[in-house]
N, C-alpha and C. Protein backbone atom coordinates (compact mmCIF):
# COMPACT_ATOMS: atom_id res chain seq x y z
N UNK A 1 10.73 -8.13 -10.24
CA UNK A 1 10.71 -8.02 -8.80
C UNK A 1 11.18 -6.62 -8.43
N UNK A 2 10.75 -6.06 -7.05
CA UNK A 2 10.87 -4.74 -6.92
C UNK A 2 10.69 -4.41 -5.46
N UNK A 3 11.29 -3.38 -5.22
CA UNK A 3 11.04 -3.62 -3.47
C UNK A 3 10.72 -1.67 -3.48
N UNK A 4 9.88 -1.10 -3.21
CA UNK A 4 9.34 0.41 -2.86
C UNK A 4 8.63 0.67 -2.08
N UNK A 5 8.74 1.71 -1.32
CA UNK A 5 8.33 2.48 -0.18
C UNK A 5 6.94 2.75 -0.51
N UNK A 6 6.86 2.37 0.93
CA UNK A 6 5.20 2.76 0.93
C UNK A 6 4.77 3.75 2.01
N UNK A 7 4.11 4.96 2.05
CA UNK A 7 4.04 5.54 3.28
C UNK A 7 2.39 5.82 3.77
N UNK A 8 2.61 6.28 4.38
CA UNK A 8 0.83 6.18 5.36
C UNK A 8 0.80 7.57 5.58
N UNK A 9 -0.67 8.43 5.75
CA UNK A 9 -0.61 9.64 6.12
C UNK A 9 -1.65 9.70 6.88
N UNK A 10 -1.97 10.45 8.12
CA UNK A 10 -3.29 11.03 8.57
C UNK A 10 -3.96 11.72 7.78
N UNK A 11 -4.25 11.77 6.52
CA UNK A 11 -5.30 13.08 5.94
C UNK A 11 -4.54 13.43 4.78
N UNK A 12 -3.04 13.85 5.03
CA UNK A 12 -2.47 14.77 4.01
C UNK A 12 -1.61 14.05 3.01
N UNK A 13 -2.22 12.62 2.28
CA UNK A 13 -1.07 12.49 1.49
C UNK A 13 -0.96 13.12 -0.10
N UNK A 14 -1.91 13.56 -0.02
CA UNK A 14 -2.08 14.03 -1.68
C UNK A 14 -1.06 15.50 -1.52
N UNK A 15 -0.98 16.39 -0.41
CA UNK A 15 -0.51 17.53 -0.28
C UNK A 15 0.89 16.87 -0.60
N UNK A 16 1.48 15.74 0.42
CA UNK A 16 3.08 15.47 0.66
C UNK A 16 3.18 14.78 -0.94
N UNK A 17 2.48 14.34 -1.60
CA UNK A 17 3.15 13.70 -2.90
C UNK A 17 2.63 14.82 -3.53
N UNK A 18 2.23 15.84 -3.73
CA UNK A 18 2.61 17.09 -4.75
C UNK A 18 3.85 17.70 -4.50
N UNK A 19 4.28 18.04 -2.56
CA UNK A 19 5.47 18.30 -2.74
C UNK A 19 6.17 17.31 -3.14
N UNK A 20 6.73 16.04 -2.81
CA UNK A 20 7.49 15.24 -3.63
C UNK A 20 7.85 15.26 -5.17
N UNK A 21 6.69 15.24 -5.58
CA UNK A 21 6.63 16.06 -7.59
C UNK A 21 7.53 17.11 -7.59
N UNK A 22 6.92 18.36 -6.54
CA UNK A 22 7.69 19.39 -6.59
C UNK A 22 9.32 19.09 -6.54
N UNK A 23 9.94 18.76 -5.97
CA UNK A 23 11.15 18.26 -5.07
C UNK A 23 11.54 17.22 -5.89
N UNK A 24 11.16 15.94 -6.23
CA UNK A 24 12.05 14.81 -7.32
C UNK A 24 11.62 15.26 -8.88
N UNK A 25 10.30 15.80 -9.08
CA UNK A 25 10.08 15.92 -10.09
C UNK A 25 9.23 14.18 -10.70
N UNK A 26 8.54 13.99 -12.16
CA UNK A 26 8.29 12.56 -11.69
C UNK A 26 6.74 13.12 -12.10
N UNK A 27 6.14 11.69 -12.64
CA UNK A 27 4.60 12.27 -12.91
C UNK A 27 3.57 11.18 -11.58
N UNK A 28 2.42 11.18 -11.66
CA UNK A 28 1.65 10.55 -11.05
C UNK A 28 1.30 8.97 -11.47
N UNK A 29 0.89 8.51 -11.43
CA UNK A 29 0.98 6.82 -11.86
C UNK A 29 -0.51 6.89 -11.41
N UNK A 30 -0.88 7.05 -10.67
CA UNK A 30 -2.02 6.82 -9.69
C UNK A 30 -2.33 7.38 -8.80
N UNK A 31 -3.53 7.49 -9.01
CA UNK A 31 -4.58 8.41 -7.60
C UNK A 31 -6.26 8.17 -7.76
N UNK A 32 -6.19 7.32 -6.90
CA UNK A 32 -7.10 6.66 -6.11
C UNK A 32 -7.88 7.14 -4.94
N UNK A 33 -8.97 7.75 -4.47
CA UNK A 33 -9.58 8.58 -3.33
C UNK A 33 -9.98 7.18 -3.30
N UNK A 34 -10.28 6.54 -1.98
CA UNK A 34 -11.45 5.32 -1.62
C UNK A 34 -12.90 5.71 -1.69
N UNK A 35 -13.25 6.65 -2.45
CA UNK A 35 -14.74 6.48 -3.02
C UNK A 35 -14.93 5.80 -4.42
N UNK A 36 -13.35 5.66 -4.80
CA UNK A 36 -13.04 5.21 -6.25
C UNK A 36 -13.08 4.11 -6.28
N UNK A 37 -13.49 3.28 -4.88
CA UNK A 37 -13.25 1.53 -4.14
C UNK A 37 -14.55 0.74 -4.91
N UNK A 38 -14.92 -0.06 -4.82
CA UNK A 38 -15.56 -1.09 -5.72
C UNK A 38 -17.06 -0.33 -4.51
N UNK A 39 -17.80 -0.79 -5.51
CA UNK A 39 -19.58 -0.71 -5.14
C UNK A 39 -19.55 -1.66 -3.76
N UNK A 40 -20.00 -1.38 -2.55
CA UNK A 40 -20.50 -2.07 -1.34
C UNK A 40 -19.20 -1.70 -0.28
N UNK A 41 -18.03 -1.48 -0.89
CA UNK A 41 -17.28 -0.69 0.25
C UNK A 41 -17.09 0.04 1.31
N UNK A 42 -17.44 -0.16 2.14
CA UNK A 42 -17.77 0.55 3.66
C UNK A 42 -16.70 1.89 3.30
N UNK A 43 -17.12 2.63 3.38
CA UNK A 43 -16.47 4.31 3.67
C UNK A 43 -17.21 4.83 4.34
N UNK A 44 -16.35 5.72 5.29
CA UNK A 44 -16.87 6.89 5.94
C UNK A 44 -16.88 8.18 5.33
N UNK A 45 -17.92 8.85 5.44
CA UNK A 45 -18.62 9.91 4.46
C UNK A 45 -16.78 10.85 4.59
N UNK A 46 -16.58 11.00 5.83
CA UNK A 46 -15.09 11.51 6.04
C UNK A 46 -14.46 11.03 5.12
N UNK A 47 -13.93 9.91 5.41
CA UNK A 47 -12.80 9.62 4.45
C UNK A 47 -12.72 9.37 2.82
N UNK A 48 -14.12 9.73 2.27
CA UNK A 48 -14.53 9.65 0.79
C UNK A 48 -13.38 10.61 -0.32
N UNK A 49 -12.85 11.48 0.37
CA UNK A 49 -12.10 12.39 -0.12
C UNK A 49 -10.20 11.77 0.02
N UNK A 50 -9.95 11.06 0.63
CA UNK A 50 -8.78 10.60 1.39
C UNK A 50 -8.19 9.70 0.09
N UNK A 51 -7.18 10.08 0.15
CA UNK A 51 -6.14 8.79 -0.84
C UNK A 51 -6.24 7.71 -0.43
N UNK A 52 -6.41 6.94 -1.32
CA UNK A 52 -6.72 4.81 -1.07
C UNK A 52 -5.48 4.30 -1.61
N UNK A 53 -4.99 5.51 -2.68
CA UNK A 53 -3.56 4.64 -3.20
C UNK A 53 -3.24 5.86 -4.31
N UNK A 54 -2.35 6.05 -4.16
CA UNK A 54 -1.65 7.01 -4.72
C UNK A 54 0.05 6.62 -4.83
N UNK A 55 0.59 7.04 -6.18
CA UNK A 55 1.80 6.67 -6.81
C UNK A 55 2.61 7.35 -7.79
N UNK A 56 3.88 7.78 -7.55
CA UNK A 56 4.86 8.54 -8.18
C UNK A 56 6.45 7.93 -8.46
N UNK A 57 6.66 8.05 -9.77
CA UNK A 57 7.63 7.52 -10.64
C UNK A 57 8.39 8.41 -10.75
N UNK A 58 9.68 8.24 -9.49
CA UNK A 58 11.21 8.78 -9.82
C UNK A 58 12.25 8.35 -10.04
N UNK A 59 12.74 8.35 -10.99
CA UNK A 59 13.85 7.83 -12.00
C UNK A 59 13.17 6.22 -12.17
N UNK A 60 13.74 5.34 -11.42
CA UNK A 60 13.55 3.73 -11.96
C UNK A 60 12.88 3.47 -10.88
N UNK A 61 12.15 4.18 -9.61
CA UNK A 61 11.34 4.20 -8.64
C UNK A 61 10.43 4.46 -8.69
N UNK A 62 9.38 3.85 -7.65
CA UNK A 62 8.22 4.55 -7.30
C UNK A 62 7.88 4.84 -5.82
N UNK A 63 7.37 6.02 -5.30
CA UNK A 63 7.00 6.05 -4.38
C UNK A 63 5.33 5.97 -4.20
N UNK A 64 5.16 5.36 -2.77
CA UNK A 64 3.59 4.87 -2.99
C UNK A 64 3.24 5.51 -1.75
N UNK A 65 1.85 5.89 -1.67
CA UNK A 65 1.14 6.09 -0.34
C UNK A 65 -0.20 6.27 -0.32
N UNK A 66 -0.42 6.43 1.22
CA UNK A 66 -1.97 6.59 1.28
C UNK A 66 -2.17 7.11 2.33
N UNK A 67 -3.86 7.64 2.69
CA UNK A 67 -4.52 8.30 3.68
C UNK A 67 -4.87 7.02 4.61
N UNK A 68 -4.30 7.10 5.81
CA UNK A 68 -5.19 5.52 6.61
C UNK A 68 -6.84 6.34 7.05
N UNK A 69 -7.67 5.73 6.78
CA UNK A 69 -9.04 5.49 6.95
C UNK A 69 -9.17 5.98 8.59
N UNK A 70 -10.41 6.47 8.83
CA UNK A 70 -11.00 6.40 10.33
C UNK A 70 -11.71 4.95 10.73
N UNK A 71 -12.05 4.38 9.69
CA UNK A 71 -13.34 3.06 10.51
C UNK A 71 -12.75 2.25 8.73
N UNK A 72 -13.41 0.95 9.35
CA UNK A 72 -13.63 -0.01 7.75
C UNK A 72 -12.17 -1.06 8.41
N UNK A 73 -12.16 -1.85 7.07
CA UNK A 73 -10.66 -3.25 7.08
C UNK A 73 -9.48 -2.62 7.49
N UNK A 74 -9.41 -1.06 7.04
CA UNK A 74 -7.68 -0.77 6.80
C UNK A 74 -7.24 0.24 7.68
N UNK A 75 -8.47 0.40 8.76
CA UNK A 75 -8.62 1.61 9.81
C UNK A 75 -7.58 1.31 10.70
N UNK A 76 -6.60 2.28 10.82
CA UNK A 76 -5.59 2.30 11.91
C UNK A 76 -5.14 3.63 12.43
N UNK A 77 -4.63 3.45 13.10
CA UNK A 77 -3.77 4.83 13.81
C UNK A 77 -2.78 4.83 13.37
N UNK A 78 -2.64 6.27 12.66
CA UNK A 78 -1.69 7.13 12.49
C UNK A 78 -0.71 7.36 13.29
N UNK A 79 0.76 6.36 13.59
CA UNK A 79 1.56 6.91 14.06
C UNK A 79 2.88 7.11 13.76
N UNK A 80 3.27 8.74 13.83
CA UNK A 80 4.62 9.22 12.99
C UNK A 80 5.83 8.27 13.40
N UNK A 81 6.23 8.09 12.57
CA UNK A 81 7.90 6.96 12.57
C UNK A 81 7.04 5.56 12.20
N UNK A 82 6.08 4.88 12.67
CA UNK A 82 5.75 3.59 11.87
C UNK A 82 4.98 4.12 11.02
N UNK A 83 4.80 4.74 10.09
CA UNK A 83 4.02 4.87 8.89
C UNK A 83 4.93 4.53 7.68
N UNK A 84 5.43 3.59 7.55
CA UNK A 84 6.40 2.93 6.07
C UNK A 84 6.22 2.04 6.23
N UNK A 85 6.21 1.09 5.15
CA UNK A 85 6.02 0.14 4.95
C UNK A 85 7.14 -0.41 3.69
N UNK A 86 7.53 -1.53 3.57
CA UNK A 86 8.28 -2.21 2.34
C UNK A 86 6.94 -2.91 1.68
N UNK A 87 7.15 -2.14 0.17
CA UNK A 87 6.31 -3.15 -0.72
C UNK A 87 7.00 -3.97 -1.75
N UNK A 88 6.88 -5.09 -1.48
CA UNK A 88 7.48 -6.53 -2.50
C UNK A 88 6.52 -6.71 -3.52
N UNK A 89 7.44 -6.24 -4.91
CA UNK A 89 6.35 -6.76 -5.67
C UNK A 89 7.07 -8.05 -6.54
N UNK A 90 7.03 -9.24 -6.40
CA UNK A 90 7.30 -10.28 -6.74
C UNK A 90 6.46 -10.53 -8.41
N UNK A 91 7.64 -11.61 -9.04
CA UNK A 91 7.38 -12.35 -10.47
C UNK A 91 6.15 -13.48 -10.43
N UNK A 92 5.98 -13.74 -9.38
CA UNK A 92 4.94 -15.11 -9.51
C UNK A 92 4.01 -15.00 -8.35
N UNK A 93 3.37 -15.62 -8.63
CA UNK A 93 2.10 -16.27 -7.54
C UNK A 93 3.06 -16.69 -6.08
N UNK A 94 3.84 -17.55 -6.65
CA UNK A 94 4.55 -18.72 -6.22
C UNK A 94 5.31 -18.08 -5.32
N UNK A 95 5.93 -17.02 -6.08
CA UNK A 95 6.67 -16.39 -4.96
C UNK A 95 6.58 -15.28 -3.70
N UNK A 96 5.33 -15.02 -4.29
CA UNK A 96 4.55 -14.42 -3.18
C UNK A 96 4.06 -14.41 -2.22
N UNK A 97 3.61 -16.41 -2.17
CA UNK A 97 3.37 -16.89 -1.06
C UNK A 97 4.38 -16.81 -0.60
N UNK A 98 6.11 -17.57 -0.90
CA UNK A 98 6.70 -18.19 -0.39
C UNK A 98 7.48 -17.03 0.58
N UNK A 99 7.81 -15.73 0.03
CA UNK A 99 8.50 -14.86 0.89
C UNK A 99 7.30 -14.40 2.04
N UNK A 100 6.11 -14.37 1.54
CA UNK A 100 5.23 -13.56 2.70
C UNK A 100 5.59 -14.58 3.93
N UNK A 101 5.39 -15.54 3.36
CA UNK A 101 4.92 -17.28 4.22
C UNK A 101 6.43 -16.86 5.74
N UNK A 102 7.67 -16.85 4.55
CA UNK A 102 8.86 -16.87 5.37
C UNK A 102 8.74 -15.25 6.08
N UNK A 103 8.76 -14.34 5.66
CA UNK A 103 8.59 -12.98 6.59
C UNK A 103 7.69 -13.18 7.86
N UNK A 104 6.48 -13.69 7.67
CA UNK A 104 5.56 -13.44 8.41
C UNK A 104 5.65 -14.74 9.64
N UNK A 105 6.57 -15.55 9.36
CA UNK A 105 7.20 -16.65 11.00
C UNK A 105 7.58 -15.73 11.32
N UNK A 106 6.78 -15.97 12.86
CA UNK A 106 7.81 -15.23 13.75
C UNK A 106 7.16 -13.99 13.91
N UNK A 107 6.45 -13.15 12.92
CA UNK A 107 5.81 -12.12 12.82
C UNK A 107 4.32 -11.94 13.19
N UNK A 108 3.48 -11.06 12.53
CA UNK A 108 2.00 -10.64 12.57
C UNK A 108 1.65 -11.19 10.94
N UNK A 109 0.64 -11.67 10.97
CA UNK A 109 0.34 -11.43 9.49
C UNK A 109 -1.48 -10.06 10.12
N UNK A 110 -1.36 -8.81 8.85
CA UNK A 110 -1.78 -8.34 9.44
C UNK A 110 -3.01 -8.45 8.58
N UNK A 111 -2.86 -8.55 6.98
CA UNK A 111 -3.86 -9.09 6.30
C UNK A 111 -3.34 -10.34 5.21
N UNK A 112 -4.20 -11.55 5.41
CA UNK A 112 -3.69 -13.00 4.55
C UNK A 112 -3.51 -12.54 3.30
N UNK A 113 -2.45 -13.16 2.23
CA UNK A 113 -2.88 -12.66 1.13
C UNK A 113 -4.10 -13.48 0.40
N UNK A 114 -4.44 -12.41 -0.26
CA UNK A 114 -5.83 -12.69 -1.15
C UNK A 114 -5.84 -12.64 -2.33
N UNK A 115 -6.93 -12.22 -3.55
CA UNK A 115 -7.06 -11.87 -4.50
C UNK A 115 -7.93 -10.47 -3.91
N UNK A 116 -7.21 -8.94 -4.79
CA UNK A 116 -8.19 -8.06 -4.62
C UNK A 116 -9.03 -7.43 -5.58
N UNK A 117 -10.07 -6.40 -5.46
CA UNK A 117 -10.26 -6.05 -6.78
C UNK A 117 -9.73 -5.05 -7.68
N UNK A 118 -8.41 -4.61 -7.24
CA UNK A 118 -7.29 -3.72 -8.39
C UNK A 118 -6.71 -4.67 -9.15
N UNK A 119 -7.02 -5.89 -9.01
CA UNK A 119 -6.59 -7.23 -9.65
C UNK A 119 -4.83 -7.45 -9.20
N UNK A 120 -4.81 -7.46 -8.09
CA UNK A 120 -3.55 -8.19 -7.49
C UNK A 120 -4.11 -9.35 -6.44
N UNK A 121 -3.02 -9.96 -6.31
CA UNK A 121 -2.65 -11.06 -5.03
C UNK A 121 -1.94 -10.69 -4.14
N UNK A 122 -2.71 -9.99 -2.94
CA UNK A 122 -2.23 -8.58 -1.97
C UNK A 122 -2.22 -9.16 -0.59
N UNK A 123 -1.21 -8.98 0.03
CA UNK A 123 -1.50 -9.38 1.94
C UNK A 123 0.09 -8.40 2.37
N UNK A 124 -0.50 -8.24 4.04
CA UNK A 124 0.60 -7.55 4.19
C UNK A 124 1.10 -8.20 5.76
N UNK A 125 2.08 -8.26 6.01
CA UNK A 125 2.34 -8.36 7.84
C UNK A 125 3.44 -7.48 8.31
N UNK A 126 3.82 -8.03 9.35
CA UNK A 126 4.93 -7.58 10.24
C UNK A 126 5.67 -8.57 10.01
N UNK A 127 6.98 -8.07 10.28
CA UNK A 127 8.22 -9.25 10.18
C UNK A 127 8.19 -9.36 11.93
N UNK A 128 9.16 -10.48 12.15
CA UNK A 128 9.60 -10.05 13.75
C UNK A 128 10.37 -9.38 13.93
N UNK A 129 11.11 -8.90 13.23
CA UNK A 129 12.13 -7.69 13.65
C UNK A 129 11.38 -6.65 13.79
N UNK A 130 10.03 -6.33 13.53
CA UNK A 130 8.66 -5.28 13.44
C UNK A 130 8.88 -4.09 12.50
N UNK A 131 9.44 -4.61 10.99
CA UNK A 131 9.00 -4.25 9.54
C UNK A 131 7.77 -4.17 9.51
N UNK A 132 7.08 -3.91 8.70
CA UNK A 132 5.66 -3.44 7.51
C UNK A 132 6.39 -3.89 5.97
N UNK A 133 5.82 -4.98 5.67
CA UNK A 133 5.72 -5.41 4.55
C UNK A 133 4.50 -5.47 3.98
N UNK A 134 4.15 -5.25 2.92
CA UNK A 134 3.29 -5.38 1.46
C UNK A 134 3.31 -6.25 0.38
N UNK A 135 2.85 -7.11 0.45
CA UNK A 135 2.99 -8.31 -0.76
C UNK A 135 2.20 -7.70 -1.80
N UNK A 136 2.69 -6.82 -3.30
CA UNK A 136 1.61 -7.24 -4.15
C UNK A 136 1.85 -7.95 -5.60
N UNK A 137 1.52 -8.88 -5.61
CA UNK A 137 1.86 -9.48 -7.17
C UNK A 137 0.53 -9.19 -8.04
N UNK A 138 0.75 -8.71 -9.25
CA UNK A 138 -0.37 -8.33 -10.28
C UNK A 138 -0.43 -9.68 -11.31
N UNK A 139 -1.61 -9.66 -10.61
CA UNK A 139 -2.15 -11.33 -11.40
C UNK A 139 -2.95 -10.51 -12.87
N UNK A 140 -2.68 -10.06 -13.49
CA UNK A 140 -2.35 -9.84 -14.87
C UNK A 140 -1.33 -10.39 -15.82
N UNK A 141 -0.36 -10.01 -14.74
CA UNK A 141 0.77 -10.63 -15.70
C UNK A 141 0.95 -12.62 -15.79
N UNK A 142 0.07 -12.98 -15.10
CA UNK A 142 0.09 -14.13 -15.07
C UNK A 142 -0.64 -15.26 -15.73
């Protein structure tokens, strides 16, 4: 189980996680442009170049982020101070439901969790206190 930051960018997250490298030091884990997204994926010719998921390992951490999209499922506005998110990455199936289930009373659920095709069991909401949470459990290990 694991709880890491997730951040959102208009355009520039590949620039801000090189400086981060620069600054914690730490290699890449992942980098993902959403043209790298499964065959039938709605992209905008724009955002073909844009981080879909990108990830950096400092000390026993990771920091995570991405470019938010103009159009498509994950299209939102960019706005500075709510762009973080908490990502839960939980031991089980089981428990994935059960904390999203309890976060999200009271809250937004903003996407149900699902099965995706990076092969997790992924959903995310709002708490009511108006957190950004990330459920992802990797149904690999399971």
């Amino acid at each position: 189980m694991s709880l890491n930051p997730y951040l959102n960018f208009d355009g520039n997250c590949r620039e801000a996680f090189e400086h981060y490298r620069d600054v914690f030091g730490g290699e890449f884990d992942v980098v993902q442009t959403f043209a790298d997204g499964p065959e039938g994926m709605p992209v905008a010719d724009a955002d073909k170049d844009k981080v879909m998921h990108m990830s950096l390992t400092i000390g026993t951490s990771v920091l995570m982020g991405s470019d938010l999209p103009s159009e498509g499922d994950f299209a939102s506005t960019f706005v500075a101070g709510n762009n973080v998110q908490i990502s839960y990455s939980p031991e089980s199936r089981e428990g994935c439901e059960e904390r999203f289930n309890r976060l999200a009373e009271g809250g937004t659920v903003v996407m149900p969790l699902q099965d995706q095709f990076w092969g997790s069991y992924f959903g995310s909401c709002v708490d009511r206190f108006g957190i950004n949470w990330m459920f992802n459990f990797d149904t690999s290990t399971s």
